[in-house]
N, C-alpha and C. Protein backbone atom coordinates (compact mmCIF):
# COMPACT_ATOMS: atom_id res chain seq x y z
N UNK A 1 0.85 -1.15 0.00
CA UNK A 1 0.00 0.00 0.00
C UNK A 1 0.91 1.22 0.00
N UNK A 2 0.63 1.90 -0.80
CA UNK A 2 1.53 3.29 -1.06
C UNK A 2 0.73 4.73 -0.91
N UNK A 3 1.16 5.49 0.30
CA UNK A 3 0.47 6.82 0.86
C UNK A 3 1.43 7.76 0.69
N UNK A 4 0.47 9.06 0.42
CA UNK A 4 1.14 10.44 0.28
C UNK A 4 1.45 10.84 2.17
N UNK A 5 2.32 11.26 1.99
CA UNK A 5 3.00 11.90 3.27
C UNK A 5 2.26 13.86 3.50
N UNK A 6 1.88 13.88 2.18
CA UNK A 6 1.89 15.86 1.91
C UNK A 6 0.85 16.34 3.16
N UNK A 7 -0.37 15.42 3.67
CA UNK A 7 -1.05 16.03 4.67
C UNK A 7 -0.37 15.69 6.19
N UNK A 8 0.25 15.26 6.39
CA UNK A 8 0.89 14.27 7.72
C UNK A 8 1.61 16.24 8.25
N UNK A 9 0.86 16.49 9.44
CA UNK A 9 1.60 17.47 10.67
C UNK A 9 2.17 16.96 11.50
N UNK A 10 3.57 17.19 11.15
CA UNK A 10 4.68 16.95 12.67
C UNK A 10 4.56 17.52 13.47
N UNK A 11 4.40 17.31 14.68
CA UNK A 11 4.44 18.04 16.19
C UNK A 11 5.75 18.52 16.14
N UNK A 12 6.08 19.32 16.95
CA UNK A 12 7.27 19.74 18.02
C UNK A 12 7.59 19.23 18.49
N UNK A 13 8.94 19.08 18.13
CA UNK A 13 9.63 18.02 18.82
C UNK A 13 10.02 16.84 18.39
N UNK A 14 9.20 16.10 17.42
CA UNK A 14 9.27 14.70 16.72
C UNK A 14 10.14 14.91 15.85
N UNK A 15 11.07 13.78 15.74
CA UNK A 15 12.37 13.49 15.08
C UNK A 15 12.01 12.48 14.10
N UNK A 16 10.76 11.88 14.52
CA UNK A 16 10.69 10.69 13.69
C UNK A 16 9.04 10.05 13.94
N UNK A 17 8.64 9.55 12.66
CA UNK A 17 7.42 9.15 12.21
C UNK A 17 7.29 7.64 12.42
N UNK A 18 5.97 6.72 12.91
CA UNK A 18 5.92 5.48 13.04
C UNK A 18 4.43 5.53 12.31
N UNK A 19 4.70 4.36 11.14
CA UNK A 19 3.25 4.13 10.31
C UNK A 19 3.28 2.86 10.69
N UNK A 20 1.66 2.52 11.12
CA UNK A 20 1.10 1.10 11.03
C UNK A 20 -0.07 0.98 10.89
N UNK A 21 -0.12 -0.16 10.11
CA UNK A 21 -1.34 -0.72 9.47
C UNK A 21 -2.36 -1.52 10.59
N UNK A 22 -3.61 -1.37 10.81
CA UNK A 22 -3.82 -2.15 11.64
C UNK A 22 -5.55 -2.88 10.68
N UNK A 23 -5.15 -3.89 10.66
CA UNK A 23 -6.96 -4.78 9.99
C UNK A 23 -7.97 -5.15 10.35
N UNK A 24 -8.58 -4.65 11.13
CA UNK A 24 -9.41 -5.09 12.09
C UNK A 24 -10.88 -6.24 11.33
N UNK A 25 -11.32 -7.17 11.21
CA UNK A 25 -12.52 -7.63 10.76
C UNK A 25 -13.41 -8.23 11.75
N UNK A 26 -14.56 -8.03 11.50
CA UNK A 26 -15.62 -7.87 12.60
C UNK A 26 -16.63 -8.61 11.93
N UNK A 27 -17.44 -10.00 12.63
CA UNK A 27 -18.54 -10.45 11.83
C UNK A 27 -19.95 -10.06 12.59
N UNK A 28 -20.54 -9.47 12.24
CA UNK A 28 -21.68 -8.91 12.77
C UNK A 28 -22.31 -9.52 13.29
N UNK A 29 -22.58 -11.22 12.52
CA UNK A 29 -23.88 -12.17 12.89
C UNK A 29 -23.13 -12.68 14.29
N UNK A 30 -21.70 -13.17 14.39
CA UNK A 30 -21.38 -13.86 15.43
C UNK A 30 -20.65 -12.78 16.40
N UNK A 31 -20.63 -11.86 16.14
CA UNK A 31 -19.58 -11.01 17.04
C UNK A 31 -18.60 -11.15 17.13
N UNK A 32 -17.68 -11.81 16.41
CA UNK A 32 -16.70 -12.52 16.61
C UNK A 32 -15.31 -11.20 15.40
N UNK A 33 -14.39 -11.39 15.76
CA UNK A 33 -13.31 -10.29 15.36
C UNK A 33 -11.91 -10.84 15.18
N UNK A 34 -10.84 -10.40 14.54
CA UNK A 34 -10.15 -10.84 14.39
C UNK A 34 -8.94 -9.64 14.11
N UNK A 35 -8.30 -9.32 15.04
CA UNK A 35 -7.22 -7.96 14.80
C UNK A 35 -5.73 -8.23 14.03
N UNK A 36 -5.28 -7.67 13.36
CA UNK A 36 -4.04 -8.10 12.51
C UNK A 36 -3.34 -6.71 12.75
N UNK A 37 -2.20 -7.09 12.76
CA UNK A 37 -1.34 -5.38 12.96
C UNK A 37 0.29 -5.80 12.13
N UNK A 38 0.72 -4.66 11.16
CA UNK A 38 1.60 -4.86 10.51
C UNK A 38 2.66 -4.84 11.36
N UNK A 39 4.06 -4.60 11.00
CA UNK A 39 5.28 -3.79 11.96
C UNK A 39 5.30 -2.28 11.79
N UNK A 40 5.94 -1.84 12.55
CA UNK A 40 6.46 -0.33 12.43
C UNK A 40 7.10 -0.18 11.64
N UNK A 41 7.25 0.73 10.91
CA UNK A 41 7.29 1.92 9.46
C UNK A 41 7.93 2.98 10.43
N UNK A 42 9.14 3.25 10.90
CA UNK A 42 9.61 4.49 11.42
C UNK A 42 9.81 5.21 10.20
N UNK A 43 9.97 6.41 10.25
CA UNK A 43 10.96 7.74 8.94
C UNK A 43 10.98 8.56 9.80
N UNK A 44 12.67 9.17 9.61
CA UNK A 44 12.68 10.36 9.60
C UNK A 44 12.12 11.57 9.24
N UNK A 45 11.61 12.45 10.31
CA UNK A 45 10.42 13.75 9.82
C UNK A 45 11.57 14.35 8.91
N UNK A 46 12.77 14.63 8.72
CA UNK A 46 13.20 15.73 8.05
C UNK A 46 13.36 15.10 7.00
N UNK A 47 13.07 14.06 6.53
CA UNK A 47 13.86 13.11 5.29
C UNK A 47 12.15 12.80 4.67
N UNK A 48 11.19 13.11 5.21
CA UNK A 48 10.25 11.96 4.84
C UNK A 48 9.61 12.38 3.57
N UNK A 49 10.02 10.94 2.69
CA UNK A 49 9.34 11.55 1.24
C UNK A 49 7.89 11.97 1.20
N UNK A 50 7.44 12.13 0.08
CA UNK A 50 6.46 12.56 -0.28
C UNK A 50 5.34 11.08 -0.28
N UNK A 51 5.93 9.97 -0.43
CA UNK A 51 5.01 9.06 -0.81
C UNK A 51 5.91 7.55 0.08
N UNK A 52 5.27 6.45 1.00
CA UNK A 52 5.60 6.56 1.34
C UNK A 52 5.44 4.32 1.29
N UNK A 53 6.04 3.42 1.13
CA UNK A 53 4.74 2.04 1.00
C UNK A 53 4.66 1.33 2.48
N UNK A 54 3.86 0.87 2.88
CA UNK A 54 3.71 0.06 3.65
C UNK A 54 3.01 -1.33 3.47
N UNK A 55 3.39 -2.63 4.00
CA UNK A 55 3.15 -3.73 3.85
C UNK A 55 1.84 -3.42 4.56
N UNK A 56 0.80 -4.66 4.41
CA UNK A 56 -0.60 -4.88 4.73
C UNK A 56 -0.06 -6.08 5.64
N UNK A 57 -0.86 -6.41 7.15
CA UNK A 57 -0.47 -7.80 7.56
C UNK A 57 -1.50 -9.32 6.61
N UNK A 58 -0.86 -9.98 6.78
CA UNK A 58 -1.86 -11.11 5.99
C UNK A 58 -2.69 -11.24 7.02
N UNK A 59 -4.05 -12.09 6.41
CA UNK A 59 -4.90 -12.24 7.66
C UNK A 59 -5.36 -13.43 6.56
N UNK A 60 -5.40 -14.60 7.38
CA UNK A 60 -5.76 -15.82 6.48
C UNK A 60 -7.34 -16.08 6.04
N UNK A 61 -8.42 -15.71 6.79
CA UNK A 61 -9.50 -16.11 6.37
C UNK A 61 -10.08 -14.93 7.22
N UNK A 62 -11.17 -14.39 6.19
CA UNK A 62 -12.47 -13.93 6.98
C UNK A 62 -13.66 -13.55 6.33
N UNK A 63 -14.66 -13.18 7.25
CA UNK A 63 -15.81 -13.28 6.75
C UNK A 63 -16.67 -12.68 7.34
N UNK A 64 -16.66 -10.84 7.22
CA UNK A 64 -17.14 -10.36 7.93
C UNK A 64 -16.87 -8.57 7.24
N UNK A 65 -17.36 -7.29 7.91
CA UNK A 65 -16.79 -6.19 7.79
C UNK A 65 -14.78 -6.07 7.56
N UNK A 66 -14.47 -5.69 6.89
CA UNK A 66 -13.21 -5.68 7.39
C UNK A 66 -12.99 -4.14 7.18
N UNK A 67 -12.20 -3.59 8.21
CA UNK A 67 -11.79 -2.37 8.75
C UNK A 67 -10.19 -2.16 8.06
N UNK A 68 -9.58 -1.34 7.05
CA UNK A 68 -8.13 -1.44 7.22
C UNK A 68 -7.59 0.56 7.84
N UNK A 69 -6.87 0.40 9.19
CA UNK A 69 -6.88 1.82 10.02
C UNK A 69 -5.12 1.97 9.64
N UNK A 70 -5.05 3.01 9.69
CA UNK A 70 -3.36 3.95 9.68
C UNK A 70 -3.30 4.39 10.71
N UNK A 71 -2.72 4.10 11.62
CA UNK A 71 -2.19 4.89 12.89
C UNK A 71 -0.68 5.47 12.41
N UNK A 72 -0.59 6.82 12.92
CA UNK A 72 0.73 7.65 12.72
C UNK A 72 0.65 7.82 14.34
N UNK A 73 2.15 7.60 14.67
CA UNK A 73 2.49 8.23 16.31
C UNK A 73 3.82 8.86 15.64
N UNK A 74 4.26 9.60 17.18
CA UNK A 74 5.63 10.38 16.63
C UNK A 74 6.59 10.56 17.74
N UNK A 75 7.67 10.12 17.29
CA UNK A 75 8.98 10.16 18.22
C UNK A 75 9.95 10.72 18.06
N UNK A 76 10.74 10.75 19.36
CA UNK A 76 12.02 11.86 18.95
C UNK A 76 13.16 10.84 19.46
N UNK A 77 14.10 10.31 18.87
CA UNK A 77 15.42 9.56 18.67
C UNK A 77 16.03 9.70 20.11
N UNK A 78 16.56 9.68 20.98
CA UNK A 78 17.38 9.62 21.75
C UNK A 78 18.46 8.38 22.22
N UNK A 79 19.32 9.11 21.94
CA UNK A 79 20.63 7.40 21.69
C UNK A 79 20.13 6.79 21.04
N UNK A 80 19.82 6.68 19.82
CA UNK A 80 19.24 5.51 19.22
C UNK A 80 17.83 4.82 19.37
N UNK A 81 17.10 5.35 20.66
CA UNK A 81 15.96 4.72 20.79
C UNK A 81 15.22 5.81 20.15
N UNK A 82 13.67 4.92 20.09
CA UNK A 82 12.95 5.72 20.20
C UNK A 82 11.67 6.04 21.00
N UNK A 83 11.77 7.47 21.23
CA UNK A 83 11.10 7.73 23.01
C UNK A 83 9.42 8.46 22.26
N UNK A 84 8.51 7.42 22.47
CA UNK A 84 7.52 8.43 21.98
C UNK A 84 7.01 9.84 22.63
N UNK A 85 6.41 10.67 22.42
CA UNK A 85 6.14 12.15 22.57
C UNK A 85 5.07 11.66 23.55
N UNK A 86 5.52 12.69 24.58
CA UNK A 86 4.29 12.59 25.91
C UNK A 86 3.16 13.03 25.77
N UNK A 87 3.08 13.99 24.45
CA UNK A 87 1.27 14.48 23.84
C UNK A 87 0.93 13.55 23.62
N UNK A 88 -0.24 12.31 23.82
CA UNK A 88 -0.35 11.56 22.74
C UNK A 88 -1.47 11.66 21.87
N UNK A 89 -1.66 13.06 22.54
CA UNK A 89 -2.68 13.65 20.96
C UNK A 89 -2.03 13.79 19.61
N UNK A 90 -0.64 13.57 19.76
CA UNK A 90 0.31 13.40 18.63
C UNK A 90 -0.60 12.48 17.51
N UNK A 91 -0.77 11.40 18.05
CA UNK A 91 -0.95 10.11 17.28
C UNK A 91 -2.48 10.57 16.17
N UNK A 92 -2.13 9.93 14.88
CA UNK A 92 -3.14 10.24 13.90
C UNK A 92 -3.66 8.65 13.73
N UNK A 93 -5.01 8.53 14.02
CA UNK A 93 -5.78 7.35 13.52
C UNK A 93 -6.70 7.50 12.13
N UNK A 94 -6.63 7.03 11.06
CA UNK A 94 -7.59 7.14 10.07
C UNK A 94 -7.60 5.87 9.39
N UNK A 95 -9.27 5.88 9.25
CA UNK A 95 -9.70 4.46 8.96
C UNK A 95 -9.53 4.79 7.40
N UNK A 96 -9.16 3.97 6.60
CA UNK A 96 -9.04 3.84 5.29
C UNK A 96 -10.00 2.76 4.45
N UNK A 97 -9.95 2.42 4.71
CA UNK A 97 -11.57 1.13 4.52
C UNK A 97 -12.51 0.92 5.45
C-alpha cells in the first residue's frame, strides 16, 4: 500500500514518524473479530518523502466487515531509541476502509 505523506503534521519536537497498518474484521452475525497489525514503518520527519509504502499484515480467512486503520504516532530519537512524545494527541488514527 503506497500513501502520500503531503497532509501528515509533525508536532514539536518529533524526530521521527511510526506508520502502522492495523486490519481489524468484525462479523456482525457472530460477534466474533479478528485484529491483525503490521510492523512499524519508522521515517525520519526531516527526510520523509512525499510518498511513502507500507506492507498490509496477511490475515488468512475472513468473513465479515473488514476495517483497514493507519495509525501515525511520533517520536524523537534519543541514543538511538525511540522515546515516543508525551502528547499523545500526537498520534493520527484514520480508517481507510
Amino acid at each position: 500500500m503506497q500513501l502520500t505523506t503531503d497532509g501528515v503534521k509533525v508536532p514539536e519536537g518529533a524526530t521521527s514518524a511510526c506508520f502502522k497498518v492495523v486490519i481489524l474484521e468484525f462479523d456482525i452475525d457472530t460477534k466474533a473479530s479478528t485484529l491483525c497489525e503490521s510492523e512499524n514503518y519508522f521515517f525520519n520527519t526531516t527526510t520523509l518523502s512525499e510518498k511513502v509504502t507500507l506492507y498490509l499484515p496477511t490475515m488468512e480467512f475472513f468473513s465479515g466487515v473488514l476495517f483497514i486503520i493507519l495509525v501515525i504516532a511520533f517520536y524523537r530519537q534519543e541514543d538511538g531509541v525511540y522515546v515516543p512524545l508525551e502528547d499523545d494527541r500526537s498520534k493520527v488514527v484514520i480508517i481507510l476502509k
